[in-house]
Structures are given as C-alpha cells and as structure tokens.
C-alpha atoms as a PDB file:
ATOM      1  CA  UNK A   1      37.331 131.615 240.821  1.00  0.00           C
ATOM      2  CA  UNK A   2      35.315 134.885 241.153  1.00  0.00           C
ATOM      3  CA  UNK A   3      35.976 138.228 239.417  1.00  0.00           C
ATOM      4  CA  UNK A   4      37.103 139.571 242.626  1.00  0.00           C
ATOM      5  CA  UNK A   5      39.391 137.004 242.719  1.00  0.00           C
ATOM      6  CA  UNK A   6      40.382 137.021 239.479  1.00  0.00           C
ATOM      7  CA  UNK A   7      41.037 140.829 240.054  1.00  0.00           C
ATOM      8  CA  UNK A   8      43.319 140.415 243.129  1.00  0.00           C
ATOM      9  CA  UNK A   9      45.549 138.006 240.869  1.00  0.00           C
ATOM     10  CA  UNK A  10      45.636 140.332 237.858  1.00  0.00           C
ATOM     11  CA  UNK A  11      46.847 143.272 240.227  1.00  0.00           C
ATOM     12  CA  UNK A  12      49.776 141.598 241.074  1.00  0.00           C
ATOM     13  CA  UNK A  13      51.218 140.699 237.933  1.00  0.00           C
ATOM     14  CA  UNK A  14      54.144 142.457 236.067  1.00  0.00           C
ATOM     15  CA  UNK A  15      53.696 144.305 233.320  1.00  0.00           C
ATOM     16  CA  UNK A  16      55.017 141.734 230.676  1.00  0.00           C
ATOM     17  CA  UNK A  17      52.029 138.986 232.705  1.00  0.00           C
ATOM     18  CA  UNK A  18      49.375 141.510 232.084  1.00  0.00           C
ATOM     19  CA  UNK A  19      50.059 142.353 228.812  1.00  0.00           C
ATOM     20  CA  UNK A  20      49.893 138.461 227.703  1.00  0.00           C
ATOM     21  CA  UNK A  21      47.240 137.932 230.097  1.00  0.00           C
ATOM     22  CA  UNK A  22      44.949 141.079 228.158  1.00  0.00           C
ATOM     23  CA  UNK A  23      46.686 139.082 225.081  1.00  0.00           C
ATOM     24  CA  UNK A  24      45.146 135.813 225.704  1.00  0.00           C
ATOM     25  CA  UNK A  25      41.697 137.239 226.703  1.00  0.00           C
ATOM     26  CA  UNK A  26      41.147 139.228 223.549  1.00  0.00           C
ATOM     27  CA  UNK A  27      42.269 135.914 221.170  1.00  0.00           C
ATOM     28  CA  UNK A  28      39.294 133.892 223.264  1.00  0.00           C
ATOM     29  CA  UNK A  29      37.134 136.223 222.844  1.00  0.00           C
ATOM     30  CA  UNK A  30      37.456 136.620 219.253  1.00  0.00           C
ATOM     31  CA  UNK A  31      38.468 133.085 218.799  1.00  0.00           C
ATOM     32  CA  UNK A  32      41.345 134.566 216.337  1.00  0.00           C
ATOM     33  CA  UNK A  33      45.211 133.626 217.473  1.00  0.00           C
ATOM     34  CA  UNK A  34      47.911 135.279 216.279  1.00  0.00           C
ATOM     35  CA  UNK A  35      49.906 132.625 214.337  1.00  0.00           C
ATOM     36  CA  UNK A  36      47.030 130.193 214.227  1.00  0.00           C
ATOM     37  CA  UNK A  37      45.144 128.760 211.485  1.00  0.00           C
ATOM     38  CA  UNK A  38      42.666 126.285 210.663  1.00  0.00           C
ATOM     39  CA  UNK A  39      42.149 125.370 207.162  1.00  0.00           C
ATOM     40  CA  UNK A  40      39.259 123.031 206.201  1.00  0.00           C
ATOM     41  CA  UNK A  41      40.900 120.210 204.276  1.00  0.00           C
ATOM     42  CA  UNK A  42      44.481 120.875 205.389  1.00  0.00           C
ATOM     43  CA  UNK A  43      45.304 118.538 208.334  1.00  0.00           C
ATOM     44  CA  UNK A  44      41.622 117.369 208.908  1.00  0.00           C
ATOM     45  CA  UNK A  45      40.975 121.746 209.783  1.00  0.00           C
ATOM     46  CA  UNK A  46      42.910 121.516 212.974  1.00  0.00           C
ATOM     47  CA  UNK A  47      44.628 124.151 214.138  1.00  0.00           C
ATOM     48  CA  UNK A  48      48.376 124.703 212.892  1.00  0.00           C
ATOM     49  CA  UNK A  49      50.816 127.140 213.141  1.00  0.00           C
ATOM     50  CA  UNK A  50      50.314 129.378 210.158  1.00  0.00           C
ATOM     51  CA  UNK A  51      51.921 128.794 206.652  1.00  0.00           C
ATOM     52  CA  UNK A  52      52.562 124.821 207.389  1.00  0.00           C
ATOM     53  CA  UNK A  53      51.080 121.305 207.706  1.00  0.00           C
ATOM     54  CA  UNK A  54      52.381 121.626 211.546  1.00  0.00           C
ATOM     55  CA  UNK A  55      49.156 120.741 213.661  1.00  0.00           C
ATOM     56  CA  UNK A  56      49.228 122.674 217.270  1.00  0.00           C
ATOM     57  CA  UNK A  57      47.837 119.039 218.419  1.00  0.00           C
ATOM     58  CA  UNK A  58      51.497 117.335 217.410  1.00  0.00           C
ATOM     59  CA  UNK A  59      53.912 120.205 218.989  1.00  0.00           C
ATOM     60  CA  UNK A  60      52.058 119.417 221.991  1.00  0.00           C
ATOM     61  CA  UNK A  61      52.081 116.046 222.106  1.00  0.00           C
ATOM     62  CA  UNK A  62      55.953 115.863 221.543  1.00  0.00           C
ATOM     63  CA  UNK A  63      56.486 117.919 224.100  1.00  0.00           C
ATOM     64  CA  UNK A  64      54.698 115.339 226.176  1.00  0.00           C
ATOM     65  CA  UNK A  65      57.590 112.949 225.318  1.00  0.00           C
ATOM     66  CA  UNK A  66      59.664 115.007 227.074  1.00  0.00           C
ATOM     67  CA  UNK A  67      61.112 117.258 224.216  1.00  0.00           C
ATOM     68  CA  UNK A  68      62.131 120.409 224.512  1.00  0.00           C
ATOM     69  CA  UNK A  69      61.488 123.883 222.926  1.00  0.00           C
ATOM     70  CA  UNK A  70      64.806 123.671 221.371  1.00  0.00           C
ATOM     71  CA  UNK A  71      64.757 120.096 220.264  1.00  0.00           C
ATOM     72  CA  UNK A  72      61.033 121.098 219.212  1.00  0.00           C
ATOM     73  CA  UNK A  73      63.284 123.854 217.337  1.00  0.00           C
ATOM     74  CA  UNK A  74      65.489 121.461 216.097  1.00  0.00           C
ATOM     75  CA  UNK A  75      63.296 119.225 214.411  1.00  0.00           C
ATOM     76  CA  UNK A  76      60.874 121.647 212.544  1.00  0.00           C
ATOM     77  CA  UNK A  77      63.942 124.287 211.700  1.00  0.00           C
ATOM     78  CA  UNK A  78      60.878 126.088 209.601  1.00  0.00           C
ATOM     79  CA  UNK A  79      59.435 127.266 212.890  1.00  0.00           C
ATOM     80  CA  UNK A  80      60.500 129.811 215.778  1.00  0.00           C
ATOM     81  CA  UNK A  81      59.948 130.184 219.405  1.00  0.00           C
ATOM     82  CA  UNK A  82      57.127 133.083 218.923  1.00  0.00           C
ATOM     83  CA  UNK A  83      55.759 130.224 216.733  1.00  0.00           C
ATOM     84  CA  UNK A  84      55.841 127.514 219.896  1.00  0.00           C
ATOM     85  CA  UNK A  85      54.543 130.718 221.674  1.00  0.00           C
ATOM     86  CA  UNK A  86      51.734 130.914 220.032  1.00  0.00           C
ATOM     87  CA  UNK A  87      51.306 127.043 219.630  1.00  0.00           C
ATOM     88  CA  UNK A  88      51.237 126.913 223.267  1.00  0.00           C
ATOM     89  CA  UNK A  89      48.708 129.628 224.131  1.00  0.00           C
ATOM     90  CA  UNK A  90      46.348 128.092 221.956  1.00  0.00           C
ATOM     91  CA  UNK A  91      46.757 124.601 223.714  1.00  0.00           C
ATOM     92  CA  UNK A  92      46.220 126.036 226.768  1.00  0.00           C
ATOM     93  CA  UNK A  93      43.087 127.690 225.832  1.00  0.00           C
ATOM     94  CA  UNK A  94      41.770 125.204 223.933  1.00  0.00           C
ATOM     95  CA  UNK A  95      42.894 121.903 226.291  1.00  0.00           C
ATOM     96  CA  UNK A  96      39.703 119.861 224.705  1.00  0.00           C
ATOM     97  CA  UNK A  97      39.946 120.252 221.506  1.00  0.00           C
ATOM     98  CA  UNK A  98      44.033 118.831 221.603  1.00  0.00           C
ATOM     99  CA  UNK A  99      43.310 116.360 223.539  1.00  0.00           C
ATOM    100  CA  UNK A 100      40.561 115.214 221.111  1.00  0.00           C
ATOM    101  CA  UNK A 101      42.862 115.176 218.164  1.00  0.00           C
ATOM    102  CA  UNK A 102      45.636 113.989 219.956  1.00  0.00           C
ATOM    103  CA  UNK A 103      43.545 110.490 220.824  1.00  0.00           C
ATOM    104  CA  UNK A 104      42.162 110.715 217.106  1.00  0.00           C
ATOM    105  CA  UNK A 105      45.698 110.535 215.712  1.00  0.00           C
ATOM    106  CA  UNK A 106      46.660 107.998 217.962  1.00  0.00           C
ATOM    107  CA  UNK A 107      44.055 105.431 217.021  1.00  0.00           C
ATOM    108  CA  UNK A 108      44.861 106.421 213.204  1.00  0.00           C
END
C-alpha cells in the first residue's frame, strides 16, 4: 500500500480509529507499548503484560483455541480488558516474533 493510499484510508476513519491508529504508530516507532514489558530472565524476555509472568505469546495462542476475551478474563482474574488491549496491539504489530515463541513453547 502507498502513502497515498494509506492517506485515503486514514481520512475516513472515526475519531476513536485515528486516535488508536496515531496510538499504534508512535508505540512502533519507539518500540515502547503501553502495558508491555520484556524482562531478560523473566519468561525467556518475551513480551508480557506488565507486572506478571503472563507472556503476550500465550493470551494469543488461547485465543486461538477459540477462547474468548471474557473467558481470557476469567482465567487470569489478575488482568483487565485494557490489559488484552494492549496484549493484542502488540501481537498484531509484532506477528513474527509470537509466532516464533508460540512454536518454541510448543516443542518445549
């Protein structure tokens, strides 16, 4: 997709779309995301939601099995759904890097 393109989609978003879209550019840019962390030594240094052991990579991966945010919810009652939010942006930005740890922790 071109700029141009890129500019005729941005145009017609709402509000609320272009202020996570401006969102999600600045955290790849910077490479920092808002209730992110990686943590050499904790979890192998992938990324988790901050303040936990909760690897982005494993969220994602349930929700493959068909779970949903709430039963996501339901099972790790320490998180919330600006916590999910967050875990999802990151997998979306980062697609390679959770599907690498994904098929690590599978063959563990």
């Amino acid at each position: 997709m071109t700029l141009d393109e890129l500019r005729t989609h941005l145009l017609a978003l709402t509000p609320e779309e272009k202020a996570e879209a401006v969102q999600l550019l600045v955290h790849s840019l910077g490479d920092v995301w808002f209730g992110i962390e990686k943590t050499p030594g904790v979890v192998g240094g992938d990324a988790c939601i901050t303040g936990t052991r909760i690897p982005v990579w494993d969220l994602v991966q349930y929700r493959r099995m068909g779970a949903s945010d709430a039963k996501i919810l339901e099972a790790y009652p320490q998180l919330t759904a600006i916590d999910l939010s967050y875990a999802w942006q990151y997998a979306e930005a980062h697609v390679e890097e959770i599907e690498l740890a994904i098929q690590q922790n599978e063959a563990a």
